[in-house]
N, C-alpha and C. Protein backbone atom coordinates (compact mmCIF):
# COMPACT_ATOMS: atom_id res chain seq x y z
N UNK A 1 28.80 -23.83 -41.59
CA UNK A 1 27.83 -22.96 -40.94
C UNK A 1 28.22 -21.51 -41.18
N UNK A 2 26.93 -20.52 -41.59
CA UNK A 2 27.73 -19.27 -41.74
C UNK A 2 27.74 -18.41 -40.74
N UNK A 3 28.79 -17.45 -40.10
CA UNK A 3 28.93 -16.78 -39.18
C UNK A 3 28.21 -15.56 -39.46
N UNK A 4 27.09 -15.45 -38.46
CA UNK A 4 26.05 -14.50 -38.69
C UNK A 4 26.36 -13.10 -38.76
N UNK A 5 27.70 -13.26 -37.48
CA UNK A 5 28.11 -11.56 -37.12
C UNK A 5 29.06 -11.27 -38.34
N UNK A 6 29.46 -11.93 -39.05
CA UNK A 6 30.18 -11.62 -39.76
C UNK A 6 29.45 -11.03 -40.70
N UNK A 7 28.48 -11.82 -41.18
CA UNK A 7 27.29 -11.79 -42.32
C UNK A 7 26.96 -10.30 -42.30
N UNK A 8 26.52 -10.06 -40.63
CA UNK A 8 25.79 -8.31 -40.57
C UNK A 8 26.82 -7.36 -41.37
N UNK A 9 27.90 -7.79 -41.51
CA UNK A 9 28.61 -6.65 -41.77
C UNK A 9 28.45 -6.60 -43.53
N UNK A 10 27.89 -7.47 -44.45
CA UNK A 10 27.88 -7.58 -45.77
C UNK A 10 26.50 -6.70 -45.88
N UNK A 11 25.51 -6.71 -44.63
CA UNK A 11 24.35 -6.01 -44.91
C UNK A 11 24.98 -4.75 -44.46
N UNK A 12 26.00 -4.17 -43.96
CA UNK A 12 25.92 -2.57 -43.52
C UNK A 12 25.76 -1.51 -44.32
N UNK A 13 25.75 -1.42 -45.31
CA UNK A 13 25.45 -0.48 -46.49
C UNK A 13 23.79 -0.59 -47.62
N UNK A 14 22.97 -1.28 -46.95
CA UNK A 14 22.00 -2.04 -47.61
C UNK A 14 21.01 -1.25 -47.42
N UNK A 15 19.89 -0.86 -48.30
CA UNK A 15 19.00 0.55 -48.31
C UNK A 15 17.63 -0.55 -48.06
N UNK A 16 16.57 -0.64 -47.37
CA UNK A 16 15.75 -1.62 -47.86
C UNK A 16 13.95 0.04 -48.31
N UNK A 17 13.59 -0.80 -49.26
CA UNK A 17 12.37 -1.02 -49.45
C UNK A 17 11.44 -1.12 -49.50
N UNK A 18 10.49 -0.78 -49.51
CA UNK A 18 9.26 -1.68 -49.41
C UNK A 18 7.74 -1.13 -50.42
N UNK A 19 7.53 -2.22 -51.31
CA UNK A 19 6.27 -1.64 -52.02
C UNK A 19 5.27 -2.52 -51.80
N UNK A 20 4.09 -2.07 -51.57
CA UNK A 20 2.98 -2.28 -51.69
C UNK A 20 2.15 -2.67 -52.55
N UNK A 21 1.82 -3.72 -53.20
CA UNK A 21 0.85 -3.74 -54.42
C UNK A 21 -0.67 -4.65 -53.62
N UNK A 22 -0.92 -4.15 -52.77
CA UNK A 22 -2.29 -5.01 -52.39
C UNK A 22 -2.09 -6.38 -52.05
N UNK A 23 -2.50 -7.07 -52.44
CA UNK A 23 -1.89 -8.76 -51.71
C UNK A 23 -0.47 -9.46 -52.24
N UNK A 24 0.41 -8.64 -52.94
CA UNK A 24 1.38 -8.54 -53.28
C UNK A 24 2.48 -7.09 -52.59
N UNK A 25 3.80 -8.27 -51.47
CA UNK A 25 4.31 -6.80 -50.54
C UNK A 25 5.28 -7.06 -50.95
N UNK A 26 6.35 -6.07 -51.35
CA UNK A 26 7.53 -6.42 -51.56
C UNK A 26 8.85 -6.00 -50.52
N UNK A 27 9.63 -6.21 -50.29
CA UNK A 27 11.10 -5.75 -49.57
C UNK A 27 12.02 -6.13 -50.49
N UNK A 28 12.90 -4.96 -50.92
CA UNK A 28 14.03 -5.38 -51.14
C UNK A 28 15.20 -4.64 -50.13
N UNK A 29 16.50 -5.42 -50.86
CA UNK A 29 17.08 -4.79 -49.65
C UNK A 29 18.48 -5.15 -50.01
N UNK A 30 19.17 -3.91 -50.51
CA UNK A 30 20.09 -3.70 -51.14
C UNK A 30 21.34 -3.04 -51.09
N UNK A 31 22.70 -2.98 -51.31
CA UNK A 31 23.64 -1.84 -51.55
C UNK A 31 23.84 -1.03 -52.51
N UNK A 32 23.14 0.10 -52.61
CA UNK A 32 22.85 0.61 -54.34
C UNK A 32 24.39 1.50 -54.93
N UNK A 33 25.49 0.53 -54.31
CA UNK A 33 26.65 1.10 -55.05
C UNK A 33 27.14 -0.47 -55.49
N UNK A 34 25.68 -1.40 -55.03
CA UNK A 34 26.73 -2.72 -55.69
C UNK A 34 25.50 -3.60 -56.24
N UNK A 35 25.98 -4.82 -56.55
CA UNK A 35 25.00 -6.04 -56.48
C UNK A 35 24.98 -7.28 -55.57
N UNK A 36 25.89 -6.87 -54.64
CA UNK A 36 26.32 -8.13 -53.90
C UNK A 36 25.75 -8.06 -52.75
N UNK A 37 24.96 -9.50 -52.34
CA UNK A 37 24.22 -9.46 -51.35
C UNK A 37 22.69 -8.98 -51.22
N UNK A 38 22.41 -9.00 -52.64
CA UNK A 38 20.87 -7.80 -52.65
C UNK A 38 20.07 -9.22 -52.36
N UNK A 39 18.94 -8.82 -51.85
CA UNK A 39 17.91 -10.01 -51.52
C UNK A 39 16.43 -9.00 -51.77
N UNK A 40 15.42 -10.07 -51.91
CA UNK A 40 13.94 -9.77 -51.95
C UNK A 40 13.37 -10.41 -51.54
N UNK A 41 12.36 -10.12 -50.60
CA UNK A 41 11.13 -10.74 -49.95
C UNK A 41 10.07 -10.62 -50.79
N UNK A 42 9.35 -11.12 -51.06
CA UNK A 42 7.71 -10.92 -51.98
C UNK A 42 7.09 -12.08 -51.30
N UNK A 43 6.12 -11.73 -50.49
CA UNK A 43 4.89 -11.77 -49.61
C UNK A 43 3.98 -12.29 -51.15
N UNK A 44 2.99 -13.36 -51.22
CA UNK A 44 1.89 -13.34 -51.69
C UNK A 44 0.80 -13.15 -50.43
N UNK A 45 0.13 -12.63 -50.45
CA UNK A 45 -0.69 -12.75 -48.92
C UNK A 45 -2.10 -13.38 -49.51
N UNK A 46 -2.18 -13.60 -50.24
CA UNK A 46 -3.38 -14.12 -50.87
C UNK A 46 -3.42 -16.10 -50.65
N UNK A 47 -1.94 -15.92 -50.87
CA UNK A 47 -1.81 -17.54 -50.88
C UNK A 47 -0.92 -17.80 -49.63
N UNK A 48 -0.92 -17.00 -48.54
CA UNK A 48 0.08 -17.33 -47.98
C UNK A 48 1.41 -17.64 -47.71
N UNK A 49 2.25 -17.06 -48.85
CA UNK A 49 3.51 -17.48 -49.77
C UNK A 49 4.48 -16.73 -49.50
N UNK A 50 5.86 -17.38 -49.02
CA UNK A 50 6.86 -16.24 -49.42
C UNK A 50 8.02 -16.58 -49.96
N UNK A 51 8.30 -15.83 -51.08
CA UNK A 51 9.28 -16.00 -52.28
C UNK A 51 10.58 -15.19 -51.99
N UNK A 52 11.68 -16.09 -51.28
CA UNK A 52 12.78 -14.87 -51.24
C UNK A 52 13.93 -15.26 -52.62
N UNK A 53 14.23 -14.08 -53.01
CA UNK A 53 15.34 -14.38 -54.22
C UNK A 53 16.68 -13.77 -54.13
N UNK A 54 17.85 -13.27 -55.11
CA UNK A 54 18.68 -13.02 -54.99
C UNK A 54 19.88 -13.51 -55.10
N UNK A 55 21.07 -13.00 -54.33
CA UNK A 55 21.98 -13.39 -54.70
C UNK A 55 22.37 -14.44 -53.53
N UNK A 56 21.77 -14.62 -52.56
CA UNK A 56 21.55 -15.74 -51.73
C UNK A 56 21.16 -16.46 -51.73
N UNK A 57 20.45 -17.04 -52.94
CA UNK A 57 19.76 -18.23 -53.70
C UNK A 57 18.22 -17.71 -53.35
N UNK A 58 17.27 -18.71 -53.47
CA UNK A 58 16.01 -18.74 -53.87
C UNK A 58 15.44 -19.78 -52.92
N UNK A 59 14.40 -19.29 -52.19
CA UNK A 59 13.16 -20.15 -51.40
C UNK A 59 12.02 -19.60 -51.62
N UNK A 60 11.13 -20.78 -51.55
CA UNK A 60 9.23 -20.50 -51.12
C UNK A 60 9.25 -21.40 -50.05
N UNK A 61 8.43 -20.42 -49.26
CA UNK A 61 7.92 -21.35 -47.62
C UNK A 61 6.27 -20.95 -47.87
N UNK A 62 5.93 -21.58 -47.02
CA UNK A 62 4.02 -21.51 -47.10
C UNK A 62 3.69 -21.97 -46.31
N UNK A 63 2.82 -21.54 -45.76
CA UNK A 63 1.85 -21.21 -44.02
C UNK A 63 0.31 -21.06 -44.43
N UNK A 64 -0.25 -22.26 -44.24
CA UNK A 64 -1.70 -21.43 -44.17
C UNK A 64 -2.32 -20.17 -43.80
N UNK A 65 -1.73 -19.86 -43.28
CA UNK A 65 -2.38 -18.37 -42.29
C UNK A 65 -1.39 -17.36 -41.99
N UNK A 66 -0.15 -17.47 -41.67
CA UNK A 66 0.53 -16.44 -41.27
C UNK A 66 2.00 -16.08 -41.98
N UNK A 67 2.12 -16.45 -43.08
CA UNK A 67 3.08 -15.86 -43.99
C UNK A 67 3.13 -14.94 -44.70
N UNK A 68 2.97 -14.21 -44.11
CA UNK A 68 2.63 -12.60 -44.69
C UNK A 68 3.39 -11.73 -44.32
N UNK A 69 3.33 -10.33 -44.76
CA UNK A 69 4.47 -9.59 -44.29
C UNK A 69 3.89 -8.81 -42.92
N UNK A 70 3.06 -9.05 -42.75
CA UNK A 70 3.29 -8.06 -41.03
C UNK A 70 3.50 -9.23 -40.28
N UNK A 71 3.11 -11.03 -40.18
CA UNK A 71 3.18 -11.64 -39.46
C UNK A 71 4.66 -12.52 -39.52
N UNK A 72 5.88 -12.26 -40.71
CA UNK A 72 6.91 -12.77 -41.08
C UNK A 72 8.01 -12.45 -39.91
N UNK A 73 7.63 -10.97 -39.22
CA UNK A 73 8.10 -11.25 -38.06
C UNK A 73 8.54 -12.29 -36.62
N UNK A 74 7.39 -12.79 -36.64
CA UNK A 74 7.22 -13.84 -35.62
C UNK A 74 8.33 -15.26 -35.82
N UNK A 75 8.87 -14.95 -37.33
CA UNK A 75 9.60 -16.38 -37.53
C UNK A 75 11.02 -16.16 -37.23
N UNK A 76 11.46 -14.35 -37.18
CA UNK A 76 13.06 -13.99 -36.48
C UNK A 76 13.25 -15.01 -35.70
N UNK A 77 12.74 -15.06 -34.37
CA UNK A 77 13.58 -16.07 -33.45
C UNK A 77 13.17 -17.08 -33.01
N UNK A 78 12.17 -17.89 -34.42
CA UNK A 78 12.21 -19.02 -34.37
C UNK A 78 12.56 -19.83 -36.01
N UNK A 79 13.54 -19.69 -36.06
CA UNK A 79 14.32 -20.81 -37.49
C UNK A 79 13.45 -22.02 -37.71
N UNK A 80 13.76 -22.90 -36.90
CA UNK A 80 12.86 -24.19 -36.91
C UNK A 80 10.91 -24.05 -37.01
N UNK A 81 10.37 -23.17 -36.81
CA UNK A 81 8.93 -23.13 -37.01
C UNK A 81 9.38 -22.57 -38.63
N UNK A 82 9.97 -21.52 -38.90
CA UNK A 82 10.33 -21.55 -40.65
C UNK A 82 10.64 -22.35 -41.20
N UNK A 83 11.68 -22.97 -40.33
CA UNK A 83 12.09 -24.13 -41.45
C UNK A 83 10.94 -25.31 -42.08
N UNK A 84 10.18 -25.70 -41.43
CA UNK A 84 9.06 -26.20 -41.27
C UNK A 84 8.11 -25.80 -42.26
N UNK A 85 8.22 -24.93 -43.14
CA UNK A 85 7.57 -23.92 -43.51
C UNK A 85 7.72 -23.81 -45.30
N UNK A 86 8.74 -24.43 -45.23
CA UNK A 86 9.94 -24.24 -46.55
C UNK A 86 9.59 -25.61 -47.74
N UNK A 87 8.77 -24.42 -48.46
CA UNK A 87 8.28 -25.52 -49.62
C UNK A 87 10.02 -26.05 -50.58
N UNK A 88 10.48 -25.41 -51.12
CA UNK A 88 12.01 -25.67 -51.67
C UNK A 88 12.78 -24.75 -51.44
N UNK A 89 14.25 -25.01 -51.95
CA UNK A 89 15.34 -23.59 -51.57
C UNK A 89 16.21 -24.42 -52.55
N UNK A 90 16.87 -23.56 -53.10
CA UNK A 90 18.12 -23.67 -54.19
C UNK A 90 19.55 -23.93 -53.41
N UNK A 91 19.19 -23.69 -51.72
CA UNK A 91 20.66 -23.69 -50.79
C UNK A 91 20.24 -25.10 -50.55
N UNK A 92 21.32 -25.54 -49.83
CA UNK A 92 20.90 -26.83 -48.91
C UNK A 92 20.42 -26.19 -47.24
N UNK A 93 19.35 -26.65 -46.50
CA UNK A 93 19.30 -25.83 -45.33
C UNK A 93 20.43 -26.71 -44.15
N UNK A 94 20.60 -27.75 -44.87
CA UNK A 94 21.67 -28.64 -44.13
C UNK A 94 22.75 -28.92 -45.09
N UNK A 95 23.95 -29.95 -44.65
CA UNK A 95 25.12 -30.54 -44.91
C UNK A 95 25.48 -31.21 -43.86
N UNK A 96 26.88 -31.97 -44.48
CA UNK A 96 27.15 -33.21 -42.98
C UNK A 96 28.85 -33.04 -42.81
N UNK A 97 28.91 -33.30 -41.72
CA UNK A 97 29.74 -33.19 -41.07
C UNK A 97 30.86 -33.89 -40.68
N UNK A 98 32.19 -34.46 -41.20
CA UNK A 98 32.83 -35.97 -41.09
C UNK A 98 33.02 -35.78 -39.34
N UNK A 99 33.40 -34.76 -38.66
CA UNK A 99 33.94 -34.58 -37.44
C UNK A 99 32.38 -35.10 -36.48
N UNK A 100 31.68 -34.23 -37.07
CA UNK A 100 30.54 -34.42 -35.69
C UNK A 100 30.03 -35.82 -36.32
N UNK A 101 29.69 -36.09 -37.95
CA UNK A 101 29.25 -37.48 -37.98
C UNK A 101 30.21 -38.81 -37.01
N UNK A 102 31.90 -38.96 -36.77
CA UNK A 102 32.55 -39.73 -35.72
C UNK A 102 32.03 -39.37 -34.49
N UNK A 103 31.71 -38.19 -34.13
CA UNK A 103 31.37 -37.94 -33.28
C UNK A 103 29.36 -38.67 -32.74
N UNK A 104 29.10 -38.36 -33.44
CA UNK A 104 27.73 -39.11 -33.34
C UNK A 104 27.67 -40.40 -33.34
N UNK A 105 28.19 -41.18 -34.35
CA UNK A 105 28.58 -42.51 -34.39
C UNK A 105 28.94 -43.24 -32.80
N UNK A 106 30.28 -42.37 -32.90
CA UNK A 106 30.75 -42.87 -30.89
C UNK A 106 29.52 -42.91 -30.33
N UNK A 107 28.52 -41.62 -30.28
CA UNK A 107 27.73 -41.35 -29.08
C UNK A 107 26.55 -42.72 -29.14
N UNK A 108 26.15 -42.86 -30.62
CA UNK A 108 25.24 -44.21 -30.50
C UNK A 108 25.92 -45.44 -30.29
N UNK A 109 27.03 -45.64 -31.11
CA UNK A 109 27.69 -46.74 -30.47
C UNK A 109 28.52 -47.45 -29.41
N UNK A 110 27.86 -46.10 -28.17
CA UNK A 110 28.17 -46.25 -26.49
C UNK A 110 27.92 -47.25 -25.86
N UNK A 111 26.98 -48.01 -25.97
CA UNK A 111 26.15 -48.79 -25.26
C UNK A 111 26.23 -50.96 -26.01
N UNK A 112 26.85 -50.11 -27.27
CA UNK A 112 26.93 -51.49 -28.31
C UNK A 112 28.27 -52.14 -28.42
N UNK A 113 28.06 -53.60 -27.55
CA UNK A 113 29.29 -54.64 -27.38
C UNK A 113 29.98 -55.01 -28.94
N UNK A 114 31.50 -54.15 -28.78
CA UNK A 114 32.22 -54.76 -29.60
C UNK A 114 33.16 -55.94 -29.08
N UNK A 115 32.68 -56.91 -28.86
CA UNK A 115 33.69 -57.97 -28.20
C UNK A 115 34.90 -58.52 -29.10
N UNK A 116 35.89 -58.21 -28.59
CA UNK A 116 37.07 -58.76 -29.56
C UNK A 116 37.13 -60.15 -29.90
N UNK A 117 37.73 -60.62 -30.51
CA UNK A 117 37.97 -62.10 -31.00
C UNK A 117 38.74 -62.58 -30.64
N UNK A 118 39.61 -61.44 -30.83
CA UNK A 118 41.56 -61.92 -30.63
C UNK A 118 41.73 -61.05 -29.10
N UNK A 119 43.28 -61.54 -29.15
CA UNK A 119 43.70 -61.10 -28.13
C UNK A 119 44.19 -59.46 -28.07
N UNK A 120 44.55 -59.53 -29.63
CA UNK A 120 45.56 -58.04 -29.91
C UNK A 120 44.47 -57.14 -30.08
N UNK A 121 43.03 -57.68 -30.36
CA UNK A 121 41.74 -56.46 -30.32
C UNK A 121 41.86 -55.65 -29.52
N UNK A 122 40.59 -54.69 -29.51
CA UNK A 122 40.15 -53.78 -28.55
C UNK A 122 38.78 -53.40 -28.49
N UNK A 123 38.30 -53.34 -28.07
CA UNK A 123 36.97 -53.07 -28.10
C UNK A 123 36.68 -51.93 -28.46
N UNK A 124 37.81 -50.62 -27.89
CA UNK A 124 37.74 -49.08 -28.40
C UNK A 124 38.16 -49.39 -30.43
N UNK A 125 39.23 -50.14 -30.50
CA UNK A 125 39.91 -50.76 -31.64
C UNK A 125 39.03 -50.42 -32.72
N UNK A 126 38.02 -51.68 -32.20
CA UNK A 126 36.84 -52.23 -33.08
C UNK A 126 35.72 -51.39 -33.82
N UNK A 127 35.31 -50.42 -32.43
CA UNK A 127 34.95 -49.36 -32.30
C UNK A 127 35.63 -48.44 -33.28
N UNK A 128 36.13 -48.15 -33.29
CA UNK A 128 36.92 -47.14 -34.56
C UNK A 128 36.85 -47.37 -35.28
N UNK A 129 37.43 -49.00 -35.92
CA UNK A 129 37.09 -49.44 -36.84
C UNK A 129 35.98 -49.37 -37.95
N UNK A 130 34.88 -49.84 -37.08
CA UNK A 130 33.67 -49.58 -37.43
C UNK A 130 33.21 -48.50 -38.54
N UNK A 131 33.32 -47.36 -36.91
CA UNK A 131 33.03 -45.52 -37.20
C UNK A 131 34.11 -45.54 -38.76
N UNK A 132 34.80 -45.89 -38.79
CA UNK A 132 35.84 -45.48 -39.86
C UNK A 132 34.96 -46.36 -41.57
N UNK A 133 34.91 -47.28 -41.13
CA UNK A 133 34.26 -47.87 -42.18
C UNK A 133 32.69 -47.35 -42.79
N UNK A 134 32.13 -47.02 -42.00
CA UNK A 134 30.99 -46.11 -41.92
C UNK A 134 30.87 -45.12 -42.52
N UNK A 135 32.10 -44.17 -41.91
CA UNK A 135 32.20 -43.02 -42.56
C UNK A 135 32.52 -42.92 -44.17
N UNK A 136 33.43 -43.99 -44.80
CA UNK A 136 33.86 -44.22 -46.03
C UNK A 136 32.58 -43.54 -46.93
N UNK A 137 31.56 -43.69 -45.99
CA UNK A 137 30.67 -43.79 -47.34
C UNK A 137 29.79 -42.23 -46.87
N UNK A 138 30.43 -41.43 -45.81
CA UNK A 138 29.86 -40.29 -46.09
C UNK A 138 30.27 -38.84 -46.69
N UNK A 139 28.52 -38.24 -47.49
CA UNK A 139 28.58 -37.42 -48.16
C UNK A 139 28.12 -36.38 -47.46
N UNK A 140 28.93 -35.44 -47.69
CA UNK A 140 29.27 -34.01 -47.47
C UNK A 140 27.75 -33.39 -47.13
N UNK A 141 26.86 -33.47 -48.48
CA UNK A 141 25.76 -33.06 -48.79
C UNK A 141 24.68 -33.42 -48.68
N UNK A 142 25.07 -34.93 -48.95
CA UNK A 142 23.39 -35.83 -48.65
C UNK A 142 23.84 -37.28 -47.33
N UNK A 143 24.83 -37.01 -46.92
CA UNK A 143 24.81 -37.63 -45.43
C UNK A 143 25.13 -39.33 -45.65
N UNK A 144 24.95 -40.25 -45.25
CA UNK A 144 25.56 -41.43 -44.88
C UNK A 144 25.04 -41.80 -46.37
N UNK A 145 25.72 -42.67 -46.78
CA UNK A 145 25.09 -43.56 -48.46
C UNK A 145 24.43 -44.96 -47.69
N UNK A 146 24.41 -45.37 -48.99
CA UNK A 146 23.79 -47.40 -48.82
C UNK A 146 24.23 -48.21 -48.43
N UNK A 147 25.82 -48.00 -48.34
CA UNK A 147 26.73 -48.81 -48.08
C UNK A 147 26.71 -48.62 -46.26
N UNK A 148 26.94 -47.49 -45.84
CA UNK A 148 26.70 -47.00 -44.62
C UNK A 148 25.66 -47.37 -44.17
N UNK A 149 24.32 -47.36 -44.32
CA UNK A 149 23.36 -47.85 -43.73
C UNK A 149 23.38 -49.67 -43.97
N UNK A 150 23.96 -50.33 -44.79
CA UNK A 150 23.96 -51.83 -44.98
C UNK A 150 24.79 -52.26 -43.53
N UNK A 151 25.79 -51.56 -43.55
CA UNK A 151 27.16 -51.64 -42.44
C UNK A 151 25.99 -51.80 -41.11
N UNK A 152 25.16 -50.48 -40.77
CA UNK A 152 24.33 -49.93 -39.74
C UNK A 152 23.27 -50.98 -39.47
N UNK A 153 22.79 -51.38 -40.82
CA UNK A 153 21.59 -52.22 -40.06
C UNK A 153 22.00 -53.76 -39.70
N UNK A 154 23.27 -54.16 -40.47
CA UNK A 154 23.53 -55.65 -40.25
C UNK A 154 24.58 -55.54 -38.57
N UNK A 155 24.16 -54.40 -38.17
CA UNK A 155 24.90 -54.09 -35.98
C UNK A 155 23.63 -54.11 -35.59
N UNK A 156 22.54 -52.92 -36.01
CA UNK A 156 21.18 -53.31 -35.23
C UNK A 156 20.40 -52.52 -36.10
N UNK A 157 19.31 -52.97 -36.41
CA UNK A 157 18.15 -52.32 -37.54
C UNK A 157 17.58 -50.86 -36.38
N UNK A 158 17.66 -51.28 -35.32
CA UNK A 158 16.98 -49.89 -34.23
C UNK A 158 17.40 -49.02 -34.33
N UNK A 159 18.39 -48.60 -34.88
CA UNK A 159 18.71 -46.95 -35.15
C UNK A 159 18.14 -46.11 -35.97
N UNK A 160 17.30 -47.28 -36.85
CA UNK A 160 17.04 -46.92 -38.54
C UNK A 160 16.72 -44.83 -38.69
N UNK A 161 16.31 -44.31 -37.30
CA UNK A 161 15.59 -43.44 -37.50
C UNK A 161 16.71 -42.17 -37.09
N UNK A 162 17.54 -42.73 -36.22
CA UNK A 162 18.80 -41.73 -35.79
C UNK A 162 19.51 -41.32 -37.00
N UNK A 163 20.07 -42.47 -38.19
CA UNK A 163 21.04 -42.84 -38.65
C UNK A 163 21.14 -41.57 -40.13
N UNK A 164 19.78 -40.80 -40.38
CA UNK A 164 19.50 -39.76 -41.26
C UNK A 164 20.33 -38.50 -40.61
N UNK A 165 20.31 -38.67 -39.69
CA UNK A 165 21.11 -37.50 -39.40
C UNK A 165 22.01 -37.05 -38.31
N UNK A 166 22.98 -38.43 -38.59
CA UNK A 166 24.96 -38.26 -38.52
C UNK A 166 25.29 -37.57 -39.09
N UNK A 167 25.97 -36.60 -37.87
CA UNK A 167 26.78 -35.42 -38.87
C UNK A 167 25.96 -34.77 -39.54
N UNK A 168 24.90 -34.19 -39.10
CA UNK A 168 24.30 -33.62 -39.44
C UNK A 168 24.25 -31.77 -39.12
N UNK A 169 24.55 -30.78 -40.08
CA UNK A 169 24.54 -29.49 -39.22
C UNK A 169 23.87 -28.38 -40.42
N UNK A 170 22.95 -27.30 -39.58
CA UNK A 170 22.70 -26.47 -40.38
C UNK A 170 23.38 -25.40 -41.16
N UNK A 171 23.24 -25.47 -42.04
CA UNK A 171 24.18 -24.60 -42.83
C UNK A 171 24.01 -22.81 -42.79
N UNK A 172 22.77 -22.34 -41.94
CA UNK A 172 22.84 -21.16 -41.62
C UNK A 172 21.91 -20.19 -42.58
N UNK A 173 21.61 -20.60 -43.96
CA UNK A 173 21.10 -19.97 -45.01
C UNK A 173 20.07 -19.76 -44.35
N UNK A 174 19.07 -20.28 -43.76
CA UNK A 174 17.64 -19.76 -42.58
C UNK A 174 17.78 -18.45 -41.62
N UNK A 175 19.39 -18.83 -41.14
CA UNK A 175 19.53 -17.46 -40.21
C UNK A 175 19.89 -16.28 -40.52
N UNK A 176 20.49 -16.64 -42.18
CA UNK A 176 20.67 -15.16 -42.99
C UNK A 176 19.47 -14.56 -43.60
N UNK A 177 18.96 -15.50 -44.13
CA UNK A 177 17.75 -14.79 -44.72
C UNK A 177 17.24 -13.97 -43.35
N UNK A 178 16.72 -14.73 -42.51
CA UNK A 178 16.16 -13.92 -41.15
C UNK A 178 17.04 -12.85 -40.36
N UNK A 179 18.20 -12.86 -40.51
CA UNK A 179 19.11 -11.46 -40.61
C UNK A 179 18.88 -10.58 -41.31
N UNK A 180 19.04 -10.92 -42.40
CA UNK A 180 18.31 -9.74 -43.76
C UNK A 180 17.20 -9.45 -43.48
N UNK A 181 15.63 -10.33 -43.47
CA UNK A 181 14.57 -9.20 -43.20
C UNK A 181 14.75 -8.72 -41.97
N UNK A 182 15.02 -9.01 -40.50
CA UNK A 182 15.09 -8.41 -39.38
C UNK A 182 15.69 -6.93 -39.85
N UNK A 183 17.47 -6.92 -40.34
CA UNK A 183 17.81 -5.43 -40.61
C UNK A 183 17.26 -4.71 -41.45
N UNK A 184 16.35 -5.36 -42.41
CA UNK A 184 15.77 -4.56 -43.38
C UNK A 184 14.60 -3.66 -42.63
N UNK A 185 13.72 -4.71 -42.03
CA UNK A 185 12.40 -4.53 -41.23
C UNK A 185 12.86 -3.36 -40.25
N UNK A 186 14.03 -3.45 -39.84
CA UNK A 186 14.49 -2.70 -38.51
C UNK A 186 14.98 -0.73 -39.25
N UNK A 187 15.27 -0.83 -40.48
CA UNK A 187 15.22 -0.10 -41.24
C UNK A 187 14.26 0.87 -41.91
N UNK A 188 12.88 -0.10 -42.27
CA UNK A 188 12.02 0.57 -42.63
C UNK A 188 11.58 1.17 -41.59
N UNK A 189 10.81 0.49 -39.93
CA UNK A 189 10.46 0.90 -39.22
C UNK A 189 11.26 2.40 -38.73
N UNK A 190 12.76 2.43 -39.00
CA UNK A 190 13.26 3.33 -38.39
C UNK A 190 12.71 5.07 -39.19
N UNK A 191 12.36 4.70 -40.57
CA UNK A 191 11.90 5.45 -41.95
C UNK A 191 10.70 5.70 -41.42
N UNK A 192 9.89 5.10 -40.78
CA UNK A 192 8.20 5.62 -40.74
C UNK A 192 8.50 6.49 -39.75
């Protein structure tokens, strides 16, 4: 996950922008003693479109109606209505987690009887066991494999819908971009 406050401080030297071409708006938003960290917004307002690029990778999101640059505001402090929004991105907007995926695992497998066999079992034992075997098969990037879900459905097929996202956490690239236009936006406005 990336640390946002930290992040502000890569934008503190950053000049932003802004041109106008009619249904084409642009922001950039830059350090013009460097290249690091420069980003661009380009608004299609015609199609509803917005193309961010740079050195923070590359997204298009698309909104019928309100992806535009005076209404791009409204998505600052809400991530999840953007995210929603997000035709592709070159980042991942997620990754997984081995700590919180054990951790999730436990939390669904609260309620589910591991009855020992033996005497030297445990039911917590078993339980671990399990989570441990489970985990073998998770990826960093794209989250539990085949093997993991074979393990999952031959305990109970009813999770089928939880089981996408063990260990699951956002990786933050949504809240930087929306850092960047906020200080940029907060910039120009300060210019008019």
């Amino acid at each position: 996950m990336i640390n946002i406050e930290r992040q502000r401080e890569n934008f503190k030297d950053h000049v932003a922008t802004f041109t106008d071409y009619g249904n084409i708006k642009i922001i950039d938003f830059k350090n013009p003693k460097s290249l690091n960290y420069r980003i661009r917004f380009m608004f299609e307002e015609d199609y509803y479109r917005l193309h961010i690029s740079g050195d923070l990778g590359e997204l298009i999101a698309t909104n019928f109606n309100n992806m535009c640059y005076k209404d791009f505001s409204d998505f600052i402090h809400n991530t999840g209505y953007f995210e929603g929004k997000v035709n592709c991105s070159s980042r991942p907007l997620y990754e997984y987690d081995y700590d919180k995926a054990k951790e999730d695992l436990r939390e669904l497998f609260e309620d589910y009887d591991f009855t020992p066999e033996y005497d030297f079992e445990t039911e917590e034992g078993l339980r671990d066991e399990k989570i441990n075997e489970i985990l073998e098969d998770l990826d960093l990037r794209t989250g539990l494999g085949s093997k993991a879900y074979e393990i999952l459905s031959d305990m109970d097929g009813s999770y089928y819908e939880e089981w996408k996202d063990i260990g699951k956490v956002k990786t933050g690239i949504l809240e930087l971009y929306v850092l960047a236009f906020e200080l940029a936006q907060k910039q120009l406005s300060e210019k008019n």
